[in-house]
PDB file of N, CA and C in Angstrom:
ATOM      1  N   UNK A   1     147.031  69.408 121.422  1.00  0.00           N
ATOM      2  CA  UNK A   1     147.341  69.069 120.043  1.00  0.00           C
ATOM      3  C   UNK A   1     146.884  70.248 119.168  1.00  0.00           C
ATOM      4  N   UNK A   2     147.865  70.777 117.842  1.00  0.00           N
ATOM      5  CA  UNK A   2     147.422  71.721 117.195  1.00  0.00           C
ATOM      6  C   UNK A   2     146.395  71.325 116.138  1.00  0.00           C
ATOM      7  N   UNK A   3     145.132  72.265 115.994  1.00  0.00           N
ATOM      8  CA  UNK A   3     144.146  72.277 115.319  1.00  0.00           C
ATOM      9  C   UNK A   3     144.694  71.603 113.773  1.00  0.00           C
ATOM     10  N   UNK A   4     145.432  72.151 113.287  1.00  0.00           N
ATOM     11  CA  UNK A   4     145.971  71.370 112.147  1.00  0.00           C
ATOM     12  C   UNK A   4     146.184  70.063 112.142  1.00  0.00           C
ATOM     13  N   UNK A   5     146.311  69.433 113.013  1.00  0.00           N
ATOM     14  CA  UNK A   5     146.555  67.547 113.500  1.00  0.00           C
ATOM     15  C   UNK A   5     144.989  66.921 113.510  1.00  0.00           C
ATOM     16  N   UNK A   6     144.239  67.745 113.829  1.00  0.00           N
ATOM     17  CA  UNK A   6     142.900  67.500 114.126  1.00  0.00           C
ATOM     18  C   UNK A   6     142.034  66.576 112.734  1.00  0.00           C
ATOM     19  N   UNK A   7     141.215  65.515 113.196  1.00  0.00           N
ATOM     20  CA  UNK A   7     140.608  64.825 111.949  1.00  0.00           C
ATOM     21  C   UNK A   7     139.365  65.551 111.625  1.00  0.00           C
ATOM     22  N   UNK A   8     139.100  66.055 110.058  1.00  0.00           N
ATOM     23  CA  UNK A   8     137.846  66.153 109.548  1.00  0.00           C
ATOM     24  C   UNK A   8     136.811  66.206 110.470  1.00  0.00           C
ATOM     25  N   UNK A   9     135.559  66.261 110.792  1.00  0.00           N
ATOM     26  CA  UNK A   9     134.152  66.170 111.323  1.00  0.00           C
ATOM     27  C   UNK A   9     134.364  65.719 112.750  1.00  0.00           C
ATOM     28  N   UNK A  10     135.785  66.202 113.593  1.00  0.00           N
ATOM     29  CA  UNK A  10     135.718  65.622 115.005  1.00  0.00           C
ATOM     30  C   UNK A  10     135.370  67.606 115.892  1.00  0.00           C
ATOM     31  N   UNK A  11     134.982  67.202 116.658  1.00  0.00           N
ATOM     32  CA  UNK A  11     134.450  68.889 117.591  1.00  0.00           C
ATOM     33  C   UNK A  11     135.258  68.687 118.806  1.00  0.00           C
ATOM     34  N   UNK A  12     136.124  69.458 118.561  1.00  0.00           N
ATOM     35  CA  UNK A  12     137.171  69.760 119.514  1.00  0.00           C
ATOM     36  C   UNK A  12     136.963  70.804 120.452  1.00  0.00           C
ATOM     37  N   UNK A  13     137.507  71.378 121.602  1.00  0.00           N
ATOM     38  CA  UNK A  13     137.479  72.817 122.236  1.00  0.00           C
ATOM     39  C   UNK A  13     139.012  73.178 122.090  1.00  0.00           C
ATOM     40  N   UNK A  14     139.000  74.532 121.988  1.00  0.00           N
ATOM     41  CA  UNK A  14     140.106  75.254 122.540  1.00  0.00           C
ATOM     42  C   UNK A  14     140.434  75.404 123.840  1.00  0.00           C
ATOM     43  N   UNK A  15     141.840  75.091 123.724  1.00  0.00           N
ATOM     44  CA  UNK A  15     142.268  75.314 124.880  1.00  0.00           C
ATOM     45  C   UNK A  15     143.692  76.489 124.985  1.00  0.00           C
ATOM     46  N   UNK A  16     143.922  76.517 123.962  1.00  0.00           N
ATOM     47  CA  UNK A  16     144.927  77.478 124.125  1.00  0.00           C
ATOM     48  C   UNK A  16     144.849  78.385 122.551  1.00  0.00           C
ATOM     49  N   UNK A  17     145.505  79.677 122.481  1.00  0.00           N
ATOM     50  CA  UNK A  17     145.683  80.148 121.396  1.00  0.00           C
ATOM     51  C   UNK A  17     146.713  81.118 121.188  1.00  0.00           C
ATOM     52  N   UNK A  18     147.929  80.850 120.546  1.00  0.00           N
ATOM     53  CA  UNK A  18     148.971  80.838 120.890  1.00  0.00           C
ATOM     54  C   UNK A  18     149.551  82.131 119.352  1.00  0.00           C
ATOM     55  N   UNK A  19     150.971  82.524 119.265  1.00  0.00           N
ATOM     56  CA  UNK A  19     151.481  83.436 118.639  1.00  0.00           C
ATOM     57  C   UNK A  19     151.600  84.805 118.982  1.00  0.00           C
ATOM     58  N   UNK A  20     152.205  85.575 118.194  1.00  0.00           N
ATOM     59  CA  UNK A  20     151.885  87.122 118.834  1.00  0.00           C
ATOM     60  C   UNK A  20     150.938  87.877 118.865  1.00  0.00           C
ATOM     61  N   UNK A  21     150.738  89.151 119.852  1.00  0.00           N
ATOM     62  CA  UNK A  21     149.552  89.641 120.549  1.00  0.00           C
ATOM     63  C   UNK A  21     148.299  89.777 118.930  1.00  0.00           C
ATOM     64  N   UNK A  22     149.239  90.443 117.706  1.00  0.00           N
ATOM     65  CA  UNK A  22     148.343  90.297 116.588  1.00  0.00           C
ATOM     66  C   UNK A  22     147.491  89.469 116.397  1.00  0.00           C
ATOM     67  N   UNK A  23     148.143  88.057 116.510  1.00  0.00           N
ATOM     68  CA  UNK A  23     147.757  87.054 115.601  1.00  0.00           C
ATOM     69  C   UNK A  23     146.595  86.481 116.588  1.00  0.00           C
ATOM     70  N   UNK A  24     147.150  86.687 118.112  1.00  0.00           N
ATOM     71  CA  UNK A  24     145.862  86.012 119.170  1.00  0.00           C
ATOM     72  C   UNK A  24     144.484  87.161 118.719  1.00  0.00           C
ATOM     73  N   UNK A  25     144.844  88.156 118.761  1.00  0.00           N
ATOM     74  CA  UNK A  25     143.325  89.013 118.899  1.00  0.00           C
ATOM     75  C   UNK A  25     142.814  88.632 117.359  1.00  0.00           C
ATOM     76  N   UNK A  26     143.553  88.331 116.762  1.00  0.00           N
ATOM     77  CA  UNK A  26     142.949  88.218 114.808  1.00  0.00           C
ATOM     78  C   UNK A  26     142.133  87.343 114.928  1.00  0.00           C
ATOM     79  N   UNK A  27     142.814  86.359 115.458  1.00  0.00           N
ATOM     80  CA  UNK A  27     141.462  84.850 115.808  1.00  0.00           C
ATOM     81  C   UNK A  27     140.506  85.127 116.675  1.00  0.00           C
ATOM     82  N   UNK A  28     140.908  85.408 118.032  1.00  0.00           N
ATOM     83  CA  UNK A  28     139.810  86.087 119.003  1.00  0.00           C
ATOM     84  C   UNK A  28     138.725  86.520 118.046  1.00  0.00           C
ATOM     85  N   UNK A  29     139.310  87.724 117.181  1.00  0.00           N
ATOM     86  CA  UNK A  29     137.883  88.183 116.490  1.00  0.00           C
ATOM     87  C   UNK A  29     137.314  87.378 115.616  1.00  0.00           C
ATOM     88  N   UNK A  30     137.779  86.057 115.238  1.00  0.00           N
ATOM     89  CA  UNK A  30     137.658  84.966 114.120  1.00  0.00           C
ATOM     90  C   UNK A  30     136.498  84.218 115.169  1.00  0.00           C
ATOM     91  N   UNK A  31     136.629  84.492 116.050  1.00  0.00           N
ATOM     92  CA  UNK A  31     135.818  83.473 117.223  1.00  0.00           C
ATOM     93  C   UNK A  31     136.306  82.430 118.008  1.00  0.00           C
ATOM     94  N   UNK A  32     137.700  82.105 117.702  1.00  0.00           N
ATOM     95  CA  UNK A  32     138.373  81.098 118.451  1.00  0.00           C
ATOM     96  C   UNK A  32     139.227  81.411 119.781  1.00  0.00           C
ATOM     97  N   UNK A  33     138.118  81.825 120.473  1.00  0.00           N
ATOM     98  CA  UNK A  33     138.012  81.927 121.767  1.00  0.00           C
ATOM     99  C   UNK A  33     138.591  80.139 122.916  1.00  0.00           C
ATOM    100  N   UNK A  34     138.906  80.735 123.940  1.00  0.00           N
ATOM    101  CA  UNK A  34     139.331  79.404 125.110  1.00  0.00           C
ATOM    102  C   UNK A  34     138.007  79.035 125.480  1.00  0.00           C
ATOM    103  N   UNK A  35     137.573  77.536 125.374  1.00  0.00           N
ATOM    104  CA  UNK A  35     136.482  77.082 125.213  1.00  0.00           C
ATOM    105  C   UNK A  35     135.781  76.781 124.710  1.00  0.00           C
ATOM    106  N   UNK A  36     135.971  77.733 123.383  1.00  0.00           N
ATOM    107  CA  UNK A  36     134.930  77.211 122.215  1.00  0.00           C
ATOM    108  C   UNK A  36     135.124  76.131 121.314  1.00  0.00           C
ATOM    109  N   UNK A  37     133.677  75.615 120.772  1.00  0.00           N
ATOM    110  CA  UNK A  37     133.996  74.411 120.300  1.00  0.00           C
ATOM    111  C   UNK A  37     134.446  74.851 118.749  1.00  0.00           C
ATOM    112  N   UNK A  38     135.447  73.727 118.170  1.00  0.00           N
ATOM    113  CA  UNK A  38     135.802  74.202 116.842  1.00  0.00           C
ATOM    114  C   UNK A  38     135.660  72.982 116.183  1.00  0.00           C
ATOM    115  N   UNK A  39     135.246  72.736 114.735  1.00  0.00           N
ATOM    116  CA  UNK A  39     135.216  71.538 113.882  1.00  0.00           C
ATOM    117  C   UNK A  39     136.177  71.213 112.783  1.00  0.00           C
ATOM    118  N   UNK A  40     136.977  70.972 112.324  1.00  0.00           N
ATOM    119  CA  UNK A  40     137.652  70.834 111.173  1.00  0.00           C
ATOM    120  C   UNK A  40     136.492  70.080 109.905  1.00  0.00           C
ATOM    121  N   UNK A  41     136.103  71.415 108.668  1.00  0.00           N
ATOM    122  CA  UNK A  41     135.108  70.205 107.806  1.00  0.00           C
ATOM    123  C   UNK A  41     135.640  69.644 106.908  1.00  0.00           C
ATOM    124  N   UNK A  42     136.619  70.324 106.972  1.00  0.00           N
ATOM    125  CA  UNK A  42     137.708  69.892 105.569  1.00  0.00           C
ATOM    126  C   UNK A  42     138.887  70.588 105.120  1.00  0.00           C
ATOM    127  N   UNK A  43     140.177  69.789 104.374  1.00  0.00           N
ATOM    128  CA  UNK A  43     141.506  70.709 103.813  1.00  0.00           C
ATOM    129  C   UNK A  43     141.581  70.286 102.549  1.00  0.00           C
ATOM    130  N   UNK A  44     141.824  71.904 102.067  1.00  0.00           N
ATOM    131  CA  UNK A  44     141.659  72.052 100.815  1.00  0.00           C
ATOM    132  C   UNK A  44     143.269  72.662 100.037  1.00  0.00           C
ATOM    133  N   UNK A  45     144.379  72.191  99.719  1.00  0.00           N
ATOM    134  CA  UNK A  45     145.666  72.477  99.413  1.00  0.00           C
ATOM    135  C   UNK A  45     146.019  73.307 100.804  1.00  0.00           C
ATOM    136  N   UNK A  46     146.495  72.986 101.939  1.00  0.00           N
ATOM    137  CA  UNK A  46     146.697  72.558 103.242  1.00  0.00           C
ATOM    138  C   UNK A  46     146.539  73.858 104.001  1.00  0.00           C
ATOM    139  N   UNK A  47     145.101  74.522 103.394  1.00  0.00           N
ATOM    140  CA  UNK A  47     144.285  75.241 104.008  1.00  0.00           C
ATOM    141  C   UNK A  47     143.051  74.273 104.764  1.00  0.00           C
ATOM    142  N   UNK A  48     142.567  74.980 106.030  1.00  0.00           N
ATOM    143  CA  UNK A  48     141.688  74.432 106.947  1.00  0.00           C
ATOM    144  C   UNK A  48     140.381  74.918 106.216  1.00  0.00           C
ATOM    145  N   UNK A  49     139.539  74.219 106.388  1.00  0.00           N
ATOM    146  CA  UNK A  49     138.040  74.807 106.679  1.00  0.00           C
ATOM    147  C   UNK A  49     137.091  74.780 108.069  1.00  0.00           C
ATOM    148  N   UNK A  50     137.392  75.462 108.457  1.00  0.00           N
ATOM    149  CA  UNK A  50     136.305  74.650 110.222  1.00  0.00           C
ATOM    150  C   UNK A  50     135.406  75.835 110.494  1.00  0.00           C
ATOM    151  N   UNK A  51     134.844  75.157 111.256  1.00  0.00           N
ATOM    152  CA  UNK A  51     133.228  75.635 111.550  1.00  0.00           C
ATOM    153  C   UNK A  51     133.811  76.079 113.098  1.00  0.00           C
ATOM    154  N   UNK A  52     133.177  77.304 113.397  1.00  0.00           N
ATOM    155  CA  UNK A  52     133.477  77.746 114.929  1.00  0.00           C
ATOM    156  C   UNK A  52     132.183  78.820 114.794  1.00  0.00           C
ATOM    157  N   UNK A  53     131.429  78.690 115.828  1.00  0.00           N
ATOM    158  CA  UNK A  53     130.294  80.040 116.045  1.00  0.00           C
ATOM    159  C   UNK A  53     129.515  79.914 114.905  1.00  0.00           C
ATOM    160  N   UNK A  54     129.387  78.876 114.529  1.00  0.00           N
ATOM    161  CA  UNK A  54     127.884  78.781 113.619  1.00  0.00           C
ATOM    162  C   UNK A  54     128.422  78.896 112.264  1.00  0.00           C
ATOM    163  N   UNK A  55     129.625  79.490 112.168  1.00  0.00           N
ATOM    164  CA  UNK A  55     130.348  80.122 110.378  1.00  0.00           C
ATOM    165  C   UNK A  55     131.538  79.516 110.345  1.00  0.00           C
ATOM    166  N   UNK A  56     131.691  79.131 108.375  1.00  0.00           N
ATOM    167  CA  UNK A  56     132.391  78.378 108.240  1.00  0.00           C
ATOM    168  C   UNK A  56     133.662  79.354 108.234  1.00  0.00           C
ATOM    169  N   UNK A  57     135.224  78.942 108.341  1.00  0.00           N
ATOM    170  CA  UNK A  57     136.309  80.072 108.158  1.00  0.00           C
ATOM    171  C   UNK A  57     137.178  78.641 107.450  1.00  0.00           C
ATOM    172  N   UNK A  58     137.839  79.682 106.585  1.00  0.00           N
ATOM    173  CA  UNK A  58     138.898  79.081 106.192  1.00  0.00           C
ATOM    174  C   UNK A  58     140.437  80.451 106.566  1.00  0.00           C
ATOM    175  N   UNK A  59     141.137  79.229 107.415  1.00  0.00           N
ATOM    176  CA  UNK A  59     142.201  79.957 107.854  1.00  0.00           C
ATOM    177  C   UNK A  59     143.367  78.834 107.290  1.00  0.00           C
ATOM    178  N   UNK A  60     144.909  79.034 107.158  1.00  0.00           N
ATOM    179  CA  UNK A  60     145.769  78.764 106.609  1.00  0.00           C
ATOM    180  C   UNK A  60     146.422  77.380 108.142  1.00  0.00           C
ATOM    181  N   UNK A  61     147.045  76.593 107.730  1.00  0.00           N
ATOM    182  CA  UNK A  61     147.552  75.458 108.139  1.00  0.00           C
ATOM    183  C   UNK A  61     148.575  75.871 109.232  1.00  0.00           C
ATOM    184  N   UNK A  62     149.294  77.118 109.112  1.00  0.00           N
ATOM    185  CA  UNK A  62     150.127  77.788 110.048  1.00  0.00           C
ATOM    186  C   UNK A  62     149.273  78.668 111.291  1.00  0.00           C
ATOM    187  N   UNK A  63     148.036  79.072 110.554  1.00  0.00           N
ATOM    188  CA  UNK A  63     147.324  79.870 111.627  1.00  0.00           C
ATOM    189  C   UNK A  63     146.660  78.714 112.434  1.00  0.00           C
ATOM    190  N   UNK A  64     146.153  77.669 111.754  1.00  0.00           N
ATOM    191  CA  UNK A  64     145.520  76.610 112.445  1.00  0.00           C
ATOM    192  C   UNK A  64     146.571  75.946 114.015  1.00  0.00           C
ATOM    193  N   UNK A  65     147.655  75.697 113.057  1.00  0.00           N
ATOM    194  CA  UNK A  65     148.884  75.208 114.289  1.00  0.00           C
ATOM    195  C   UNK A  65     149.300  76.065 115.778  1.00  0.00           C
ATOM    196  N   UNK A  66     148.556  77.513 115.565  1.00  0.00           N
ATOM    197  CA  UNK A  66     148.839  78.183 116.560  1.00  0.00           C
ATOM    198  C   UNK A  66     147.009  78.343 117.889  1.00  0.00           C
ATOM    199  N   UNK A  67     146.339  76.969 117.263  1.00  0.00           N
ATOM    200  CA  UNK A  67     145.558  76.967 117.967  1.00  0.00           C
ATOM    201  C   UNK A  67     145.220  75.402 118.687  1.00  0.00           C
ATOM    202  N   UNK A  68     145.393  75.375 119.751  1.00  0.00           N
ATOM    203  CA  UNK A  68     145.400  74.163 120.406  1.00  0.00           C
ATOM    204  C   UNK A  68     144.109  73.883 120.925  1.00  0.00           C
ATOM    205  N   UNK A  69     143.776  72.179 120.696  1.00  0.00           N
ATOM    206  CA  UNK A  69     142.717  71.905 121.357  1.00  0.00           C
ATOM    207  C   UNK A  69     142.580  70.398 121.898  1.00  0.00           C
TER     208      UNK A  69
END
């Protein structure tokens, strides 16, 4: 299921991370690595906020959808 589907305060893992070679290494360096745990804390005009590696990120609703967990 894509991270964007995901409810508020649930801790999910990655399992996949998907788009072109750009967009995988952009997150890679974001920390959303295969395995890691990720949180959704909140959406704010249908931007994400989630917690991954200790720091909060806010990434966009399209970048979120290209990360499965």
């Amino acid at each position: 299921m894509p991270l964007s589907m995901t409810k508020a305060g649930e801790k999910n893992y990655i399992k996949k991370v998907g788009g072109k070679a750009e967009t995988k290494q952009f997150l890679e360096n974001l920390g959303f690595v295969i395995g890691g745990a990720v949180t959704v804390i909140s959406e704010i005009n249908g931007n994400l906020i989630v917690n991954v590696k200790e720091s909060r990120i806010a990434i966009s609703r399209e970048m979120a959808s290209k990360i499965l967990v």
